[in-house]
Protein backbone atom coordinates (compact mmCIF):
# COMPACT_ATOMS: atom_id res chain seq x y z
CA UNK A 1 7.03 6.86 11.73
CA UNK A 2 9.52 5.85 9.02
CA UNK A 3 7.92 1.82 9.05
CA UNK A 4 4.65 3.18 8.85
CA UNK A 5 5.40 5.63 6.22
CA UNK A 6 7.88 3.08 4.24
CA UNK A 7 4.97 0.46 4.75
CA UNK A 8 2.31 2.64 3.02
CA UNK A 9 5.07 3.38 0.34
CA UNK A 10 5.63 -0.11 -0.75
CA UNK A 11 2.03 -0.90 -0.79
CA UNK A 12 1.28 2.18 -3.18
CA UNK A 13 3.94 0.98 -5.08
CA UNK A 14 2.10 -2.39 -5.36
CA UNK A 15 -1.40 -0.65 -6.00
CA UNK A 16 0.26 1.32 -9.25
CA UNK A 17 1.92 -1.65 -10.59
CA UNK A 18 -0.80 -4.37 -9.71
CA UNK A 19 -3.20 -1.28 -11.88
CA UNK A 20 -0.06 -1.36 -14.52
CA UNK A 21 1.60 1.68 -13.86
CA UNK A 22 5.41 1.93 -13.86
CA UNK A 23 6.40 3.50 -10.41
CA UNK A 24 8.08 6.55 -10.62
CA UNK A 25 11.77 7.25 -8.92
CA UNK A 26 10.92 9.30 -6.96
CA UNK A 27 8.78 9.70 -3.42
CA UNK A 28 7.48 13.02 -4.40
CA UNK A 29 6.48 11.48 -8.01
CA UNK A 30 5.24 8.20 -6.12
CA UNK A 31 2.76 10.34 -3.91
CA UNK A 32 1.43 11.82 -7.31
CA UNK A 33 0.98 9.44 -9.91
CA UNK A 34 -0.93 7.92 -6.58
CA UNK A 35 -3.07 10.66 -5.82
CA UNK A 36 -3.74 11.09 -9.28
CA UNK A 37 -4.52 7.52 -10.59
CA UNK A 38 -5.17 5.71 -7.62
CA UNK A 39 -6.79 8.09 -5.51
CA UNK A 40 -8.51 10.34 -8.12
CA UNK A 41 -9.64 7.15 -10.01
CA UNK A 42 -11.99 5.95 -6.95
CA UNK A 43 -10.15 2.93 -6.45
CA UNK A 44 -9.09 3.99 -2.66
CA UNK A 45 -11.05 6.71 -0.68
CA UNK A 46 -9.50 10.39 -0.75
CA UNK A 47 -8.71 9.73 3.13
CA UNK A 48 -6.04 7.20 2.03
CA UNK A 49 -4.70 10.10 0.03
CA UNK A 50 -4.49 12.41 2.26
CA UNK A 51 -3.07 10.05 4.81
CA UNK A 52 -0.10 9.05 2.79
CA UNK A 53 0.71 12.54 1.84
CA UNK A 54 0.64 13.14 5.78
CA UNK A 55 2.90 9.77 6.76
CA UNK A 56 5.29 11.32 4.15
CA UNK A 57 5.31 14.60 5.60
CA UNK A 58 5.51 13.00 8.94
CA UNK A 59 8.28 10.89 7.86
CA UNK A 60 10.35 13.93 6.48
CA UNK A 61 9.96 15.77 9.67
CA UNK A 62 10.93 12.55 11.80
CA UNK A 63 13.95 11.96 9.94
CA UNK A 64 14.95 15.42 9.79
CA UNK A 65 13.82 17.62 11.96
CA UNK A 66 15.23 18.38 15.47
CA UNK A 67 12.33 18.85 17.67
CA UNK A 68 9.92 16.82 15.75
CA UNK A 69 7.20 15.92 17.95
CA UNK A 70 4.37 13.65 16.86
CA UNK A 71 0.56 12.99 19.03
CA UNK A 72 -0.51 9.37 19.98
CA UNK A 73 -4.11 9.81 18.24
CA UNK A 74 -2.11 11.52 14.74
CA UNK A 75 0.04 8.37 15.27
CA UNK A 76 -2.77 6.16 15.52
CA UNK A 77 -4.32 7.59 12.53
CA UNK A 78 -1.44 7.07 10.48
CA UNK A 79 -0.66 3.32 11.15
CA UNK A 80 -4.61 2.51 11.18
CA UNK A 81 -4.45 4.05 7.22
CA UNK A 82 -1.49 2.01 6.87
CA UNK A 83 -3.33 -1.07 7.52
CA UNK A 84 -6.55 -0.04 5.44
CA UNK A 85 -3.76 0.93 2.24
CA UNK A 86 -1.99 -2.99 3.34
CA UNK A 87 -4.94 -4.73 3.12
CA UNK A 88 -6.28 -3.13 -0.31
CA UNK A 89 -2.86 -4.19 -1.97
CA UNK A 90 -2.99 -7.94 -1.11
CA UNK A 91 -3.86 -10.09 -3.81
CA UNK A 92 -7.16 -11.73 -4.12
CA UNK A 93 -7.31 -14.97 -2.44
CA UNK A 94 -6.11 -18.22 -4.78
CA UNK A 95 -8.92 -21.09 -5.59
CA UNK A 96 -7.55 -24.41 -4.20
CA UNK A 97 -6.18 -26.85 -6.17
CA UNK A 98 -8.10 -29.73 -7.78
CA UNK A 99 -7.85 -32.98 -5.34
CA UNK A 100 -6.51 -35.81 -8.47
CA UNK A 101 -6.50 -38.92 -6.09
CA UNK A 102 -3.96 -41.46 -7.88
CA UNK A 103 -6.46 -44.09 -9.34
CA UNK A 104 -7.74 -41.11 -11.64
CA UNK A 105 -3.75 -41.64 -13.18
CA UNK A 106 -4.15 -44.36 -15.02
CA UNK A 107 -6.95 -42.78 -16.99
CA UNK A 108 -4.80 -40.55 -18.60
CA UNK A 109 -1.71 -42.82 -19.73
């Protein structure tokens, strides 16, 4: 659970700062200014919310708790958010570069 829960970390982290908020220190503060600007704002659905604020409980509970035991479908859940919170944070797709062939050079000397 710690990937999936560090993976949806770092691309919240990329959603603030691509929307030009400074991350806070924090995972507590992370999972808020998230909620609240990211979440709040419409730009994800409130599932996504709620899902991160799970994978972070999850992840606390995995890491330190004893008898932690987690269910396949909760699992499942969890890593198909991940992918849906992934995908939102790539950047948009870059145009292709002009094709110059080399004859077009000598125009511009």
């Amino acid at each position: 659970m710690d990937r999936t829960y560090y993976a949806m970390f770092h691309a919240a982290t990329a959603l603030l700062i691509t929307h030009g908020f400074r991350p806070p220190k924090t995972h507590r503060g992370l999972l808020h200014l998230f909620l609240q600007n990211i979440v709040r704002a419409g730009i994800l659905p409130a599932d996504c919310g709620k899902a991160f604020q799970r994978a972070q409980e999850v992840r606390q509970e995995g890491t330190y708790a004893v008898d932690a035991e987690f269910t396949a479908p909760e699992v499942q859940r969890l890593i198909t958010k991940r992918e849906t919170l992934s995908r939102r944070c790539r950047p948009p797709p870059r145009a292709p570069e002009p094709h110059v062939s080399p004859s077009a050079y000598r125009y511009c000397t």
